[in-house]
C-alpha atoms as a PDB file:
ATOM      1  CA  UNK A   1       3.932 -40.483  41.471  1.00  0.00           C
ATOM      2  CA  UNK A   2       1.199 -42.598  43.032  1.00  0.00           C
ATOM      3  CA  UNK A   3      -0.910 -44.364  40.450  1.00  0.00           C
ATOM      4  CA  UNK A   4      -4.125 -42.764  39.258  1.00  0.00           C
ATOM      5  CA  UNK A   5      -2.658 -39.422  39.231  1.00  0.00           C
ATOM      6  CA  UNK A   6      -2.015 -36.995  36.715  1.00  0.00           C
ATOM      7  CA  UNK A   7      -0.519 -33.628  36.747  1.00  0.00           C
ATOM      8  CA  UNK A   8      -2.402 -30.828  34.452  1.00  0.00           C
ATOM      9  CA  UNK A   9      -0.121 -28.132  33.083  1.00  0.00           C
ATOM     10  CA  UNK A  10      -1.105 -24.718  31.440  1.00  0.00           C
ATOM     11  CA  UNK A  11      -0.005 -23.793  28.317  1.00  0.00           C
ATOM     12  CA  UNK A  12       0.239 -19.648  29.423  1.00  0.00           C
ATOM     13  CA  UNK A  13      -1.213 -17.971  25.764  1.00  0.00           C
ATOM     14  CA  UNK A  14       1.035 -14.917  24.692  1.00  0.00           C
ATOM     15  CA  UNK A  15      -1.105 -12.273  23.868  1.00  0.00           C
ATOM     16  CA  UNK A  16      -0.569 -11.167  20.403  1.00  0.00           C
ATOM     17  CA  UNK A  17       1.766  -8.368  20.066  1.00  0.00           C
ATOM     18  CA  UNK A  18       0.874  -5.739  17.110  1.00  0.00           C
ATOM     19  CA  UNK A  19       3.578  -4.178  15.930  1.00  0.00           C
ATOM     20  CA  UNK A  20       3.315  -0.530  15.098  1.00  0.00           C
ATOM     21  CA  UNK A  21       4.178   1.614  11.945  1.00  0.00           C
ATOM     22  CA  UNK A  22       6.017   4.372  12.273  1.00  0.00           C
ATOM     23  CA  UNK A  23       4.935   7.051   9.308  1.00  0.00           C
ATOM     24  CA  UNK A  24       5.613  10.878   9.287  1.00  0.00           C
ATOM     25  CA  UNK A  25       6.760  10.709  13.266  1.00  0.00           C
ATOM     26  CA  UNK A  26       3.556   8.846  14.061  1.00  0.00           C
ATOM     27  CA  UNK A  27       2.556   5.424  15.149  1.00  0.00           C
ATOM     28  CA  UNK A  28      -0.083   3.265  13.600  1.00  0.00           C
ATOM     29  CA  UNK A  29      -1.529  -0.008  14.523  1.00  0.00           C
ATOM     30  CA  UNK A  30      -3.822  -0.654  10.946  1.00  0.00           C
ATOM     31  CA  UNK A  31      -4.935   1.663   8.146  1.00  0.00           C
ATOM     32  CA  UNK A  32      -8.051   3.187  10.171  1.00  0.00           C
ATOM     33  CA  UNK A  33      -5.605   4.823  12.867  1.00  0.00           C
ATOM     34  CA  UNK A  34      -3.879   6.303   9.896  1.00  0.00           C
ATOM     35  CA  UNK A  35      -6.537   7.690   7.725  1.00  0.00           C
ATOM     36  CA  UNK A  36      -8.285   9.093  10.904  1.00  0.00           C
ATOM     37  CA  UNK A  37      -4.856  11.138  11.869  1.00  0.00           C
ATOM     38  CA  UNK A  38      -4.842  11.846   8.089  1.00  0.00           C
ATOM     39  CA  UNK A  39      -8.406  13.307   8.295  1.00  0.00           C
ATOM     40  CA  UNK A  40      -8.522  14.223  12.087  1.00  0.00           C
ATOM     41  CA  UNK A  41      -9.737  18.097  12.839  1.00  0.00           C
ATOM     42  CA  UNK A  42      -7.203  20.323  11.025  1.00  0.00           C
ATOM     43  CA  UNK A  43      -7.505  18.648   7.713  1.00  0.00           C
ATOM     44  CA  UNK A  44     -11.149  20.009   7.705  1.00  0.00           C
ATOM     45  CA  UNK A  45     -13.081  16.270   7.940  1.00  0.00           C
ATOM     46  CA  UNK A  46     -16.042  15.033  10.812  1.00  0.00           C
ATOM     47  CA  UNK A  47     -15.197  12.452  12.421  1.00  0.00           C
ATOM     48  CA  UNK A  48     -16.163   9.177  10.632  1.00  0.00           C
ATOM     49  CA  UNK A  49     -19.402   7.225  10.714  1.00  0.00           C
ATOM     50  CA  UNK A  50     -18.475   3.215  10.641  1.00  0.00           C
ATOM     51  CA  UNK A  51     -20.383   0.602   9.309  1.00  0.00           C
ATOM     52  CA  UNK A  52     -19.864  -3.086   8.558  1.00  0.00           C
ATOM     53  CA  UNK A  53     -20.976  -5.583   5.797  1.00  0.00           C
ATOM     54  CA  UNK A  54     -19.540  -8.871   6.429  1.00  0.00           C
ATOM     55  CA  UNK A  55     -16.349  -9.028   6.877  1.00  0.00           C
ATOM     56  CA  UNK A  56     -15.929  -5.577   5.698  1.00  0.00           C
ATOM     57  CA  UNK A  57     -15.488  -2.107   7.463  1.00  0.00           C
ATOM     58  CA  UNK A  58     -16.477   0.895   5.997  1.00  0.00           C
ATOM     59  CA  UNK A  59     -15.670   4.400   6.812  1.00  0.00           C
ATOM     60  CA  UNK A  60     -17.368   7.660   5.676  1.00  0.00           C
ATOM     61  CA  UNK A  61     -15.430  10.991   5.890  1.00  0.00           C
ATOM     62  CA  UNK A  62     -17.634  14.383   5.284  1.00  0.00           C
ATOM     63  CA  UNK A  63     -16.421  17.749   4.917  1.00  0.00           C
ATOM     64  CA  UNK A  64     -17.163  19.904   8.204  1.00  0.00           C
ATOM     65  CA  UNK A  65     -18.072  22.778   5.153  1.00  0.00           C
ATOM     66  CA  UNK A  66     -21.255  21.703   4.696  1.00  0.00           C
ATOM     67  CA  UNK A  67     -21.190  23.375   0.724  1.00  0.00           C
ATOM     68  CA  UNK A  68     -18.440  21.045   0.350  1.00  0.00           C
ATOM     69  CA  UNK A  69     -20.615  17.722  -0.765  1.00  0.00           C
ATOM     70  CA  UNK A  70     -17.119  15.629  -1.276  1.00  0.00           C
ATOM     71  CA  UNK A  71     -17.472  12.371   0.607  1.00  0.00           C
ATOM     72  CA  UNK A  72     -14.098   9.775   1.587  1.00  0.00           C
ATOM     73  CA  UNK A  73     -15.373   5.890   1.784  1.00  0.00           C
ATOM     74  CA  UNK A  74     -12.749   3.910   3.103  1.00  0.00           C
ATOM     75  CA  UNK A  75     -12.989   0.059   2.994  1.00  0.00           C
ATOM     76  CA  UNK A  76     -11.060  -2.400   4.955  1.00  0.00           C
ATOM     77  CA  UNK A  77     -10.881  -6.069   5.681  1.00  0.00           C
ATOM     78  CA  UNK A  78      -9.003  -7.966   8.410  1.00  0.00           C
ATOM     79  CA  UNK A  79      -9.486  -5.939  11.291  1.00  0.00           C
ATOM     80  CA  UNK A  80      -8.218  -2.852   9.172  1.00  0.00           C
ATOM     81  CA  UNK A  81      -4.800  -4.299   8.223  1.00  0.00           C
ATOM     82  CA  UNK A  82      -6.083  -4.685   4.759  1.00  0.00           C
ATOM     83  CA  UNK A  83      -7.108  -1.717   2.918  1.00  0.00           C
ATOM     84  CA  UNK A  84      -9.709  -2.670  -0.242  1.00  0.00           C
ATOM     85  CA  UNK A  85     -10.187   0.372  -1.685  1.00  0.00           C
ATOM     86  CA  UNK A  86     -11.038   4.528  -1.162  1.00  0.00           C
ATOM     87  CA  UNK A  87     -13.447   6.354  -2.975  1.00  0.00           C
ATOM     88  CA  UNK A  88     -13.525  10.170  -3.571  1.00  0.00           C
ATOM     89  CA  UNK A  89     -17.673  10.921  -4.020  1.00  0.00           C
ATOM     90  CA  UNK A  90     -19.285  13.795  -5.140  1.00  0.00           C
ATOM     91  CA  UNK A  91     -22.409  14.365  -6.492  1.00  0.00           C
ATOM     92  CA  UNK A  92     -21.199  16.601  -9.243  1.00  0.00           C
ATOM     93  CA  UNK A  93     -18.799  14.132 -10.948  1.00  0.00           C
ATOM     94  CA  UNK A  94     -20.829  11.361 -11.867  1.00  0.00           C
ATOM     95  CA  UNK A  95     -18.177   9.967 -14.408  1.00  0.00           C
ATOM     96  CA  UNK A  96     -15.255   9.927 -11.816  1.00  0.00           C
ATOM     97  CA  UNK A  97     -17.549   7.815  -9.516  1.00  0.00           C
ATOM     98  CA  UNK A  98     -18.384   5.367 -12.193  1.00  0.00           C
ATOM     99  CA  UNK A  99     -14.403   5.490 -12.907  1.00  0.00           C
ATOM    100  CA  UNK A 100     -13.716   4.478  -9.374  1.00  0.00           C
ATOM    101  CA  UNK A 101     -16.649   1.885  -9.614  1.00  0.00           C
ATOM    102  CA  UNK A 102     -15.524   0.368 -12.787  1.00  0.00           C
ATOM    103  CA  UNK A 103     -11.768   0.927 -13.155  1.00  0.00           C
ATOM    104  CA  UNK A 104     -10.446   0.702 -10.260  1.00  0.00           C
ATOM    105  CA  UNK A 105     -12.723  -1.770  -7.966  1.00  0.00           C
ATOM    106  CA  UNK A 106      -9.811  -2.533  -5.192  1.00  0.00           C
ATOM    107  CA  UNK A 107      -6.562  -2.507  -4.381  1.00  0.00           C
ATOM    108  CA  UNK A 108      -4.051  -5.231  -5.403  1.00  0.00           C
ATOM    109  CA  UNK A 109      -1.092  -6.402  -3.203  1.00  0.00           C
ATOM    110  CA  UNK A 110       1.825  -5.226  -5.741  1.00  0.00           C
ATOM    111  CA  UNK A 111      -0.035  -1.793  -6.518  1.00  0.00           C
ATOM    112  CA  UNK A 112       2.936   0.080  -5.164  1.00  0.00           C
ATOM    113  CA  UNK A 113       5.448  -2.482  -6.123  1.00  0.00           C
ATOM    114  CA  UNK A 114       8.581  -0.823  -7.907  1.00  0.00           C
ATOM    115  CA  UNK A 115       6.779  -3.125 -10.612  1.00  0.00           C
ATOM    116  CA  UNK A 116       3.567  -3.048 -10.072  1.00  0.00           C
ATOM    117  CA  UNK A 117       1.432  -6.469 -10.572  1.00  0.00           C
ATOM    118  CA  UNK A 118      -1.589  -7.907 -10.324  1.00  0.00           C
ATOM    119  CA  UNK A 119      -1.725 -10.036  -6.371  1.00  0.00           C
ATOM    120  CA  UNK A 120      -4.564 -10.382  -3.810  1.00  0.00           C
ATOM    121  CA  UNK A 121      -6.832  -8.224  -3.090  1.00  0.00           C
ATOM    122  CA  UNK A 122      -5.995  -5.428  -0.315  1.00  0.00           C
ATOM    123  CA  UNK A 123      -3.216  -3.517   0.357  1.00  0.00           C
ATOM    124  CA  UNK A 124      -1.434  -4.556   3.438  1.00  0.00           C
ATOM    125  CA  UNK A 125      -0.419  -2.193   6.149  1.00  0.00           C
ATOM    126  CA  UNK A 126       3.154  -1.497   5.458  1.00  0.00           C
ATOM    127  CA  UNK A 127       5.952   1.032   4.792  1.00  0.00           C
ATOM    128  CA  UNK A 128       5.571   0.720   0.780  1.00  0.00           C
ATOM    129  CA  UNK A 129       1.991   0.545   0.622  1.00  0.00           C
ATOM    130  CA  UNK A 130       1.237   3.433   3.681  1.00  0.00           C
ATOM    131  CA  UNK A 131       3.639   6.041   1.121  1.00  0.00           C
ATOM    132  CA  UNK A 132       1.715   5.167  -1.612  1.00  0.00           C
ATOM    133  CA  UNK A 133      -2.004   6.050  -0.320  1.00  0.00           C
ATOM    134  CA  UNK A 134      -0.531   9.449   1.419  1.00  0.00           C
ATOM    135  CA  UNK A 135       1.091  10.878  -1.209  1.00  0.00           C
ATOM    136  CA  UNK A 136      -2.153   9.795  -3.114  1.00  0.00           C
ATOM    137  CA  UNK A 137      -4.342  11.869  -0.351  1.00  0.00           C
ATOM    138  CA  UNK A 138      -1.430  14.640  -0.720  1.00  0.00           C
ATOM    139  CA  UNK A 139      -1.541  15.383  -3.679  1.00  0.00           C
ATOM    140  CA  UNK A 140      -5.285  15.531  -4.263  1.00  0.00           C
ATOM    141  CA  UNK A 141      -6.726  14.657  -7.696  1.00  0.00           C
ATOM    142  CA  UNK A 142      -5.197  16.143 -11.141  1.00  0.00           C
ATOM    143  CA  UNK A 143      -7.457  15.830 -14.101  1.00  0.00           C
ATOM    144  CA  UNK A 144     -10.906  16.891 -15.384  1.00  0.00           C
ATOM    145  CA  UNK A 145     -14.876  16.031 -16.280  1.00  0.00           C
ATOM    146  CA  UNK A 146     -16.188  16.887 -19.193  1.00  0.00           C
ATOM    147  CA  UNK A 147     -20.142  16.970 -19.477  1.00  0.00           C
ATOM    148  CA  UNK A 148     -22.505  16.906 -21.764  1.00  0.00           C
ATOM    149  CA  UNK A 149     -26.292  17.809 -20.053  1.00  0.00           C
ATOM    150  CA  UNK A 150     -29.901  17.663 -21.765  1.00  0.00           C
ATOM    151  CA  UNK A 151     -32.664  19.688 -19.527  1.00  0.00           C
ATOM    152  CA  UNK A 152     -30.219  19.853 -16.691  1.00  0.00           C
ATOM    153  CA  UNK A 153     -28.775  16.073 -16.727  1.00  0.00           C
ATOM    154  CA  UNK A 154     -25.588  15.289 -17.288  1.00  0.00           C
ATOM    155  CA  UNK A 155     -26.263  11.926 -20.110  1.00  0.00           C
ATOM    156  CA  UNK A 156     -22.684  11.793 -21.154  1.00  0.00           C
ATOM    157  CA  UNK A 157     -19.389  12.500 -19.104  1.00  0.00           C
ATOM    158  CA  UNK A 158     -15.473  12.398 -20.162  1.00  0.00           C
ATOM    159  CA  UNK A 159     -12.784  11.618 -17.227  1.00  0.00           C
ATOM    160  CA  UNK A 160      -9.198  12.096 -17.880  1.00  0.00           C
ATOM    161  CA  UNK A 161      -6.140  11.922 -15.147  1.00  0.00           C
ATOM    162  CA  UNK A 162      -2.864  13.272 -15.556  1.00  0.00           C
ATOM    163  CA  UNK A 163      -1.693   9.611 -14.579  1.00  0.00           C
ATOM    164  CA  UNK A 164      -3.313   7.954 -17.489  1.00  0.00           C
ATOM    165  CA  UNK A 165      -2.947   8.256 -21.283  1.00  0.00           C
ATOM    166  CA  UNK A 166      -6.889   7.396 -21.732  1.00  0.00           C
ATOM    167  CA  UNK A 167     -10.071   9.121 -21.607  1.00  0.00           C
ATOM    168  CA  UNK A 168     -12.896   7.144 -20.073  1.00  0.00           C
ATOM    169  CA  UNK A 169     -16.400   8.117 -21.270  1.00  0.00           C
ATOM    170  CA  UNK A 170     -19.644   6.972 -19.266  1.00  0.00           C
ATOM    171  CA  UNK A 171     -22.973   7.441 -20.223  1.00  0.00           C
ATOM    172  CA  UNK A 172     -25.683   8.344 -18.301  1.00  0.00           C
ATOM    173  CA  UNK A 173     -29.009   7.604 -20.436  1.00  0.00           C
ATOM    174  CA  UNK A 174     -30.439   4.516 -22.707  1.00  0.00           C
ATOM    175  CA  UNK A 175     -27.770   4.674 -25.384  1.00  0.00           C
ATOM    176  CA  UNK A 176     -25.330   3.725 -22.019  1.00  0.00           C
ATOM    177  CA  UNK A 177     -27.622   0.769 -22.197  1.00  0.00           C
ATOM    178  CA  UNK A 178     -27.956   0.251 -26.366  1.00  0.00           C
ATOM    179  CA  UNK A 179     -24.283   0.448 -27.278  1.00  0.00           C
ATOM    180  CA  UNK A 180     -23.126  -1.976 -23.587  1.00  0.00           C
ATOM    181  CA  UNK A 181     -25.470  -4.584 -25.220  1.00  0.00           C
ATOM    182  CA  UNK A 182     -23.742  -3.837 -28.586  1.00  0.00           C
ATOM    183  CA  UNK A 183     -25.487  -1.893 -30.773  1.00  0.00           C
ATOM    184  CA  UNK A 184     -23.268   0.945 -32.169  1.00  0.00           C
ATOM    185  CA  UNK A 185     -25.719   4.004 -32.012  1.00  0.00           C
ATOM    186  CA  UNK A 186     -22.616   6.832 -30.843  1.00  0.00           C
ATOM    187  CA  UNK A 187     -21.837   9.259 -33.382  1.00  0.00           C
ATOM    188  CA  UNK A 188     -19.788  12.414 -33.845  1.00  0.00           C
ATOM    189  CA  UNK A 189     -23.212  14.324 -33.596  1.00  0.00           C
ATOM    190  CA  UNK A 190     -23.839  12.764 -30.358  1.00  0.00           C
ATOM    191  CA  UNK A 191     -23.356  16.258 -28.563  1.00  0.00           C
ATOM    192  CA  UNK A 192     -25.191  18.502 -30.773  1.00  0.00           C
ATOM    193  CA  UNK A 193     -28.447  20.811 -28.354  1.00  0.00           C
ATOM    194  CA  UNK A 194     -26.633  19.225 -25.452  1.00  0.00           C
ATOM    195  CA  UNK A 195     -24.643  21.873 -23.074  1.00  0.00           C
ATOM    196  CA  UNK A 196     -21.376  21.284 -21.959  1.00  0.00           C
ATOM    197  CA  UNK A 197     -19.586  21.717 -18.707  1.00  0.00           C
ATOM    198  CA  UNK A 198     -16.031  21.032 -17.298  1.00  0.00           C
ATOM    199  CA  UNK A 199     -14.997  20.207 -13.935  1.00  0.00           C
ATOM    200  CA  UNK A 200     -11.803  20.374 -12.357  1.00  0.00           C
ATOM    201  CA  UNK A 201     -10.991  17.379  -9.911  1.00  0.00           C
ATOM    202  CA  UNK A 202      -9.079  19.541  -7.855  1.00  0.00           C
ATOM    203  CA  UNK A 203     -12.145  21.674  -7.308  1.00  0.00           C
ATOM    204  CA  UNK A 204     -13.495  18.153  -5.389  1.00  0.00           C
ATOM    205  CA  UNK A 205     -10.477  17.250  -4.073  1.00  0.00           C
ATOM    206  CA  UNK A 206      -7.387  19.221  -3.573  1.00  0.00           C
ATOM    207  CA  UNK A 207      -5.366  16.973  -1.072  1.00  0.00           C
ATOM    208  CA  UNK A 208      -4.632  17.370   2.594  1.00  0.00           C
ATOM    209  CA  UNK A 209      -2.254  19.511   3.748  1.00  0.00           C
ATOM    210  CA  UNK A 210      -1.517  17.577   6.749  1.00  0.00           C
ATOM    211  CA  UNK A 211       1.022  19.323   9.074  1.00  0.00           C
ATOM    212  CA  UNK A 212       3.589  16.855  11.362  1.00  0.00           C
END
């Protein structure tokens, strides 16, 4: 090779290759292709509207009923291979949304372990975790709100679930406020002149009955 002279070879870049997951005789690429089949046009959804904060992508499912208020937010990190958290919103149930806000904030990697533990946050998109949130969106939701209202407000509001032992309570007025910065004002006479109502969850969310 004469002197001075150089030969310049290309490194030829695989494209990455994204392997698919093959769930209830479908394919999916991340958890967005899956929870849109899961909520495409016979399961009675609109299509989503996206948005993204940060790193974050967010997807809003509505009810095509539009007396049915119940709202699905999806959040996902990592170009959807991560799944953060869902939501199940409606306007009525003001104690399961603080539930969801307060108890369970995201998703942790060994959620669906056989044991599950405490890992990083996000579910990834695999065969464990992918049975876990369907038969979750299956089944619906199994439990009940109790509420306690003053002039047509709900200021107090009891969750239980059939999958845990404890009741969660959540207030909605100043004594929320008073007894979080520790002064012990709840008593037994708490509910006396206010009116009480019960919700079923399943009334807000009864599953989908998603056909393969």
């Amino acid at each position: 090779m004469p002197f001075g002279i150089r030969t310049i070879t290309h490194k030829v870049v695989e494209p990455l290759k994204i392997e698919t997951l093959r769930f209830r005789n479908t394919e999916f690429e991340n958890w967005a292709e899956y929870f849109r089949w899961m909520f495409s046009d016979n399961s009675g959804f609109r299509t989503p509207k996206e948005e993204r904060r940060n790193q974050a992508i967010i997807e809003s499912y509505r009810n095509k009923n539009p007396r049915d208020e119940t709202e699905i937010v999806v959040t996902y990190i990592d170009d959807c291979y991560k799944l953060i958290h869902y939501e199940i919103i409606n306007p009525l149930t003001l104690g399961f949304t603080a539930f969801q806000k307060k108890s369970c904030q995201y998703f942790e990697q060994g959620h669906f372990a056989e044991t599950p533990e405490y890992g990083e946050p996000g579910l990834d998109f695999n065969l464990v975790n992918i049975t876990g949130i369907d038969k979750e969106l299956t089944e619906g939701l199994n439990g009940q709100e109790v509420q306690f209202l003053k002039g047509g407000k709900v200021v107090k509001a009891i969750v239980s679930l059939q999958e845990y032992s404890m009741k969660y309570t959540y207030r909605f007025d100043n004594k929320g406020l008073l007894i979080r910065l520790g002064r012990k004002l709840f008593r037994k006479d708490d509910e006396l002149g206010l009116t009480k109502r019960t919700i079923d969850l399943r009334d807000i969310f009864q599953g989908i009955k998603k056909t393969t």
